[in-house]
N, C-alpha and C. Protein backbone atom coordinates (compact mmCIF):
# COMPACT_ATOMS: atom_id res chain seq x y z
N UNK A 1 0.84 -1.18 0.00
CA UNK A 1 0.00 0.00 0.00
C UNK A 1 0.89 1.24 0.00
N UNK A 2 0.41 2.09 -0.84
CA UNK A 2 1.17 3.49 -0.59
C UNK A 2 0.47 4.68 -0.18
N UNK A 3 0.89 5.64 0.13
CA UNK A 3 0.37 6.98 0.37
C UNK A 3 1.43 8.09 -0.66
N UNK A 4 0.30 8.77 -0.22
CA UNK A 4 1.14 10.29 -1.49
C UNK A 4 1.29 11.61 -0.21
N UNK A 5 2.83 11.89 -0.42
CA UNK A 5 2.82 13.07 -0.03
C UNK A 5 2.88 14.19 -0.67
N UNK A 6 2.32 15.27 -0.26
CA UNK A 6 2.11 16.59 -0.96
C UNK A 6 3.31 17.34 -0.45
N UNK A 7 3.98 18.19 -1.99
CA UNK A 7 5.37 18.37 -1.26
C UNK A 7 5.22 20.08 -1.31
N UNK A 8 3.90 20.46 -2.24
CA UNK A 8 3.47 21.56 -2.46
C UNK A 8 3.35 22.06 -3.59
N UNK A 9 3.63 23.46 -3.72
CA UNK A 9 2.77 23.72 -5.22
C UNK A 9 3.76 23.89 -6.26
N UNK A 10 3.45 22.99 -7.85
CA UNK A 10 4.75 23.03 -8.43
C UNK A 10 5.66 24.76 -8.85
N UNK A 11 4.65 25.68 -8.57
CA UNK A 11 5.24 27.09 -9.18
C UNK A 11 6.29 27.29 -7.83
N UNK A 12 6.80 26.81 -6.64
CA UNK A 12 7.46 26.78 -5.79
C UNK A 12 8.76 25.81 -5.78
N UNK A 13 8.95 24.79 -6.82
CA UNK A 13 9.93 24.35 -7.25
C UNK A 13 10.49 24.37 -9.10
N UNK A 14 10.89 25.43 -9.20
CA UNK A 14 10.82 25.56 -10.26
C UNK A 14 12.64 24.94 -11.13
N UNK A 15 12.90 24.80 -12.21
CA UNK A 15 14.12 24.35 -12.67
C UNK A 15 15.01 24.61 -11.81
N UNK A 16 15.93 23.78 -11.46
CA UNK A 16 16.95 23.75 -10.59
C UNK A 16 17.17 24.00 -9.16
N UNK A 17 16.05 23.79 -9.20
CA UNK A 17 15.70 23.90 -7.08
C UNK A 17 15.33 22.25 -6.77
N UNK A 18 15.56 22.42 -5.27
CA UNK A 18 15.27 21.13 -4.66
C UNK A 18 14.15 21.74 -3.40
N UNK A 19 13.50 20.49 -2.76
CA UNK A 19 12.30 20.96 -2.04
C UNK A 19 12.44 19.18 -0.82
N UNK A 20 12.78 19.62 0.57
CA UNK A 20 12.85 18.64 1.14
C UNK A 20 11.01 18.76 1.85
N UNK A 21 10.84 17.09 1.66
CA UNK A 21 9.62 16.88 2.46
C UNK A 21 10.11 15.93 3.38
N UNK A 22 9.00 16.04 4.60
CA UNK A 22 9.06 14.93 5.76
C UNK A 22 8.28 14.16 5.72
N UNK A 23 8.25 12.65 6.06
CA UNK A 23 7.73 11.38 5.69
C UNK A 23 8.13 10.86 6.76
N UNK A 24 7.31 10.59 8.01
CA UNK A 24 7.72 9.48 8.98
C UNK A 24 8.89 9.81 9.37
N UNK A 25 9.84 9.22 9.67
CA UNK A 25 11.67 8.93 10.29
C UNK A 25 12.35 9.87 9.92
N UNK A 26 11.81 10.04 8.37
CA UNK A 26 12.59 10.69 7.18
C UNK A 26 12.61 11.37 6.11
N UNK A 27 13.43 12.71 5.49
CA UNK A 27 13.16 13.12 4.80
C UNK A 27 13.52 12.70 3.28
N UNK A 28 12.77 13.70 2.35
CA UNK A 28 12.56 12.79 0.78
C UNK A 28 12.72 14.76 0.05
N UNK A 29 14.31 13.94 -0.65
CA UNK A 29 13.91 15.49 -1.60
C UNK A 29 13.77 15.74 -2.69
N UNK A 30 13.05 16.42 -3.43
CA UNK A 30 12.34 16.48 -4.52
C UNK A 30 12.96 17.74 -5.25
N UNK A 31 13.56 16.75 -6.71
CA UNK A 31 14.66 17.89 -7.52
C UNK A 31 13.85 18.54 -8.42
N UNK A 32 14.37 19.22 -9.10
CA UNK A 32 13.62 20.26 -10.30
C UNK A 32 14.87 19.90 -11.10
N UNK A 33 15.25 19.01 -12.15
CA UNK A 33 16.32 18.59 -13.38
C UNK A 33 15.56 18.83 -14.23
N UNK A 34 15.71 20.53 -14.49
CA UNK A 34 15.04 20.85 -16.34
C UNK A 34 13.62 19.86 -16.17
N UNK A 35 13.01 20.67 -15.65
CA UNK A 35 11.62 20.34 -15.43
C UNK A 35 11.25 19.14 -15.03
N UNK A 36 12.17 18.26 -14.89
CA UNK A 36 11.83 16.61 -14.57
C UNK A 36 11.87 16.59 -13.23
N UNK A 37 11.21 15.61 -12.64
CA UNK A 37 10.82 16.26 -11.15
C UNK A 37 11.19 14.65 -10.42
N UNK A 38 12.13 14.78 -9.79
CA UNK A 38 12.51 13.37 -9.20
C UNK A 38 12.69 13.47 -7.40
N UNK A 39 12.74 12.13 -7.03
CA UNK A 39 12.55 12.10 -5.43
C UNK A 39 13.48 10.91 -5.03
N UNK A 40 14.34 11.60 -4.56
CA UNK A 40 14.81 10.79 -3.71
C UNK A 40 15.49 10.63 -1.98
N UNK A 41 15.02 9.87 -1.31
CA UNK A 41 15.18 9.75 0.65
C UNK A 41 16.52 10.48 0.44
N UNK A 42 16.50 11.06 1.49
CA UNK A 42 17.59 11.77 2.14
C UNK A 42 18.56 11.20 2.94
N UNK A 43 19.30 10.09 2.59
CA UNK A 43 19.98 9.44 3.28
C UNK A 43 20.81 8.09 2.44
N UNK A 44 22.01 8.98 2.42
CA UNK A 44 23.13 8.15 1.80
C UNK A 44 23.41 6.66 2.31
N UNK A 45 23.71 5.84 1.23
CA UNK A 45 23.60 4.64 1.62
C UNK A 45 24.92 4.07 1.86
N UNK A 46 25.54 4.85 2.33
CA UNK A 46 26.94 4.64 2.70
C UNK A 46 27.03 4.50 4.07
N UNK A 47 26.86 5.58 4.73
CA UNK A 47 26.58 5.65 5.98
C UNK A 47 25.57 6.25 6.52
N UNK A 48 24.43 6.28 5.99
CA UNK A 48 23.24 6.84 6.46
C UNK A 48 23.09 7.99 6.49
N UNK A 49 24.08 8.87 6.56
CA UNK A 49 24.42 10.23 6.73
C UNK A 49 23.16 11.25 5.47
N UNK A 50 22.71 12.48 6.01
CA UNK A 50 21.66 13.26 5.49
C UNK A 50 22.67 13.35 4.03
N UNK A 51 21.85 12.96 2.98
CA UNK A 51 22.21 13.25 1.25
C UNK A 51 21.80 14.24 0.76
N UNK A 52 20.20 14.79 0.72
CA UNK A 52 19.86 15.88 0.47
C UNK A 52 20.45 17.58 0.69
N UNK A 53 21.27 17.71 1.63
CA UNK A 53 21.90 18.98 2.05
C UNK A 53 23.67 19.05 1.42
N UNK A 54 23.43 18.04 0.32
CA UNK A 54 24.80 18.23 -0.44
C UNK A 54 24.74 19.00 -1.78
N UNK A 55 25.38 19.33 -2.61
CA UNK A 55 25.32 19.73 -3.53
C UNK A 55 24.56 19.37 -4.88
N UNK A 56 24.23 19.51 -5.68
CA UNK A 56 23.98 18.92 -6.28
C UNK A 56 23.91 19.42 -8.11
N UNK A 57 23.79 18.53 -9.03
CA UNK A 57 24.25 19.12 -10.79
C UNK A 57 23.13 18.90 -11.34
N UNK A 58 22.71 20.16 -11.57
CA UNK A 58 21.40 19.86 -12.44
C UNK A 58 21.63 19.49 -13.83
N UNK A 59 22.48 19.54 -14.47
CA UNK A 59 22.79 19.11 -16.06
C UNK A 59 23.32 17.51 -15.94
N UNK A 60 23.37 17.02 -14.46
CA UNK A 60 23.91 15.41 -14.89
C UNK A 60 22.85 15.29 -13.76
N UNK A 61 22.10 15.81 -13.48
CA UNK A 61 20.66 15.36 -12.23
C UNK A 61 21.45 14.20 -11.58
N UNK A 62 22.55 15.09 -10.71
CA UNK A 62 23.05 14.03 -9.84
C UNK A 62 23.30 14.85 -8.27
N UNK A 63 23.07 13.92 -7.22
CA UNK A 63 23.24 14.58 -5.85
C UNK A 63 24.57 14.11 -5.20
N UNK A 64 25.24 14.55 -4.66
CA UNK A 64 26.61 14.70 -4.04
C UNK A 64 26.25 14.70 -2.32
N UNK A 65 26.83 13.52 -1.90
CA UNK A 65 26.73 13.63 -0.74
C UNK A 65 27.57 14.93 0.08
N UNK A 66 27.21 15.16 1.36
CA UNK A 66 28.15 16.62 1.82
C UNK A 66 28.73 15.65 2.83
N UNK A 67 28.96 14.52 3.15
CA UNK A 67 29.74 13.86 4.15
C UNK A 67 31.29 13.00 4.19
N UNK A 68 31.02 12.20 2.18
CA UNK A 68 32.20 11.83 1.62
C UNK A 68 32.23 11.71 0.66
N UNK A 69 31.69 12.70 -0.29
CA UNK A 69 31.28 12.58 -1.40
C UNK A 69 31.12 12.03 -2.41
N UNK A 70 30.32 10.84 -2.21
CA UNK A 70 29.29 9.72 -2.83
C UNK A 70 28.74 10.22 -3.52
N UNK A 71 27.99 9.88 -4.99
CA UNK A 71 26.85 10.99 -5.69
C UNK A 71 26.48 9.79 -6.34
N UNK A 72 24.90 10.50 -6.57
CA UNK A 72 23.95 9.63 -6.70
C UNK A 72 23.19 10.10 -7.81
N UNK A 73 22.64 8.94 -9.00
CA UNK A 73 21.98 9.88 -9.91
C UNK A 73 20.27 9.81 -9.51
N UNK A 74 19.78 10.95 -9.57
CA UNK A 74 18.56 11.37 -9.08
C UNK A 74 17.79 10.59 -9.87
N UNK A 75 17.49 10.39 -10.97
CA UNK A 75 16.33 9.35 -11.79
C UNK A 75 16.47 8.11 -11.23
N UNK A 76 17.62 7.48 -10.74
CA UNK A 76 17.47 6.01 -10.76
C UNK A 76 17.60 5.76 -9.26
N UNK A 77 18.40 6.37 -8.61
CA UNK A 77 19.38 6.36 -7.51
C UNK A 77 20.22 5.43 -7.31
N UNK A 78 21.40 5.03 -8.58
CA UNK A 78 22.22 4.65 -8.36
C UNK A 78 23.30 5.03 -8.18
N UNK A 79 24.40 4.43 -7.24
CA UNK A 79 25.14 5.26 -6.47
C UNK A 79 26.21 5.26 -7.80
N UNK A 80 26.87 6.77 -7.64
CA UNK A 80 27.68 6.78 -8.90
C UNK A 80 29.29 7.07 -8.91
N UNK A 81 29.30 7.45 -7.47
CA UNK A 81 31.13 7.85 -7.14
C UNK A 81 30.98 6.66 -5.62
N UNK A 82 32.20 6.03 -5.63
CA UNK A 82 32.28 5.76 -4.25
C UNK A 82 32.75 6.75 -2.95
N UNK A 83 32.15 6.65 -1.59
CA UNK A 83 32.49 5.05 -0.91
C UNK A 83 31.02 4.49 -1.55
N UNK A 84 29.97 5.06 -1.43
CA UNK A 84 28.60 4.17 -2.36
C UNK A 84 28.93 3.37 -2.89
N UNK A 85 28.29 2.45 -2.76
CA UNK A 85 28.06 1.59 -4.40
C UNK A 85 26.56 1.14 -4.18
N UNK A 86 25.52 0.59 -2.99
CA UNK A 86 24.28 0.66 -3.24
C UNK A 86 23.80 1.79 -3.70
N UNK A 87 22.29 1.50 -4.44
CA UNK A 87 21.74 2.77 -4.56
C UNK A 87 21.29 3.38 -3.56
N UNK A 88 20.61 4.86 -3.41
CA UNK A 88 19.61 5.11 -2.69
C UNK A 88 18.41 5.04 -2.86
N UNK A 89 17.19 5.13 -2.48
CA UNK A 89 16.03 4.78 -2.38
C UNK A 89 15.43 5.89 -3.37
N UNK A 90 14.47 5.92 -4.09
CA UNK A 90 13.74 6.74 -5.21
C UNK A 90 12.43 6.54 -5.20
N UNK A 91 11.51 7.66 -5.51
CA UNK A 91 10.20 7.80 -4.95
C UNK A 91 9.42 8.24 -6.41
N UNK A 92 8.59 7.92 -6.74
CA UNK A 92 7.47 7.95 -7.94
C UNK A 92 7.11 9.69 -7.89
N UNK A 93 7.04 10.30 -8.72
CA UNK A 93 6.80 11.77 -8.28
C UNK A 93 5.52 12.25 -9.71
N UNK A 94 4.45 13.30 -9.07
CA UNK A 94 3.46 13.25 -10.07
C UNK A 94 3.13 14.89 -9.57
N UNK A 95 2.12 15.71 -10.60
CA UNK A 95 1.95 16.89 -10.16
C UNK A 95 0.16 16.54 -10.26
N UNK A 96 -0.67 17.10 -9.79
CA UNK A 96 -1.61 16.61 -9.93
C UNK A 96 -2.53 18.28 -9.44
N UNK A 97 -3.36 19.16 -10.24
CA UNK A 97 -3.79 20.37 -10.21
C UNK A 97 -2.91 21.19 -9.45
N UNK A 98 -1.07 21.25 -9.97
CA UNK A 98 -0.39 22.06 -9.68
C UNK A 98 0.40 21.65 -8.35
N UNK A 99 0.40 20.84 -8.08
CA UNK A 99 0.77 20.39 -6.43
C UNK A 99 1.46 19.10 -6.99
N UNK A 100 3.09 18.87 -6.41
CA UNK A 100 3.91 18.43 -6.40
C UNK A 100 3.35 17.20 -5.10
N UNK A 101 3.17 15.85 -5.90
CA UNK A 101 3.43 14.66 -4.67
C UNK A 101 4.28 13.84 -4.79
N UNK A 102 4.73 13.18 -3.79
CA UNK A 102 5.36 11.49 -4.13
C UNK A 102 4.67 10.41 -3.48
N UNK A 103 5.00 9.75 -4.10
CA UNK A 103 4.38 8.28 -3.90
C UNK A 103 5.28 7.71 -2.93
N UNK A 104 4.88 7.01 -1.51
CA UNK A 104 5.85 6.62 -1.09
C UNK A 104 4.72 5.68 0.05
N UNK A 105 5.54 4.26 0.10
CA UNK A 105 5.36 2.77 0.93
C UNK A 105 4.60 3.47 2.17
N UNK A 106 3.74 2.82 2.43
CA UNK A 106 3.13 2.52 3.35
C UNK A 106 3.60 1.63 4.68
């Protein structure tokens, strides 16, 4: 079963911004890559450490961890520099009358 979170309204994430939402334990952040709108948990799979508050390239829609810089590509979340090598977790993302959600496990 899933639920949808509302991450807000899409004119508030516009190209090349990111938008963290809270979900239970954890947060989920939601990129703006040239209009493609991807989600992925906030938490490097290296050492668990927060992923979302790293840098990140909008022309290779990839996130950079800020702890040891691991990077991850945002469409798939596979890990793409080591120490990573699992992916991170990736979330279904939809706009639905202007409002940014993700899809995420129950």
């Amino acid at each position: 079963m899933s639920l949808e979170l509302e991450v807000g309204p899409l004119a508030d994430l516009p190209p090349g911004t990111m938008a963290l939402a809270e979900y239970g334990e954890y947060s989920i952040g939601v990129y703006n890559c040239d209009g493609h709108l991807y989600a992925i948990e906030d938490r490097c799979s290296h050492d668990d450490g927060p992923l979302c508050h790293g840098d990140w390239e909008v022309d290779e829609c990839k996130v950079i961890c800020p702890r040891h810089g691991a990077s991850f590509d945002l469409r798939t979340g596979k890990a793409l520099a080591l120490p990573a090598y699992l992916p991170a977790r990736t979330f279904p993302v939809r706009v639905e009358h202007g409002v940014v959600k993700v899809e995420v496990d129950s």
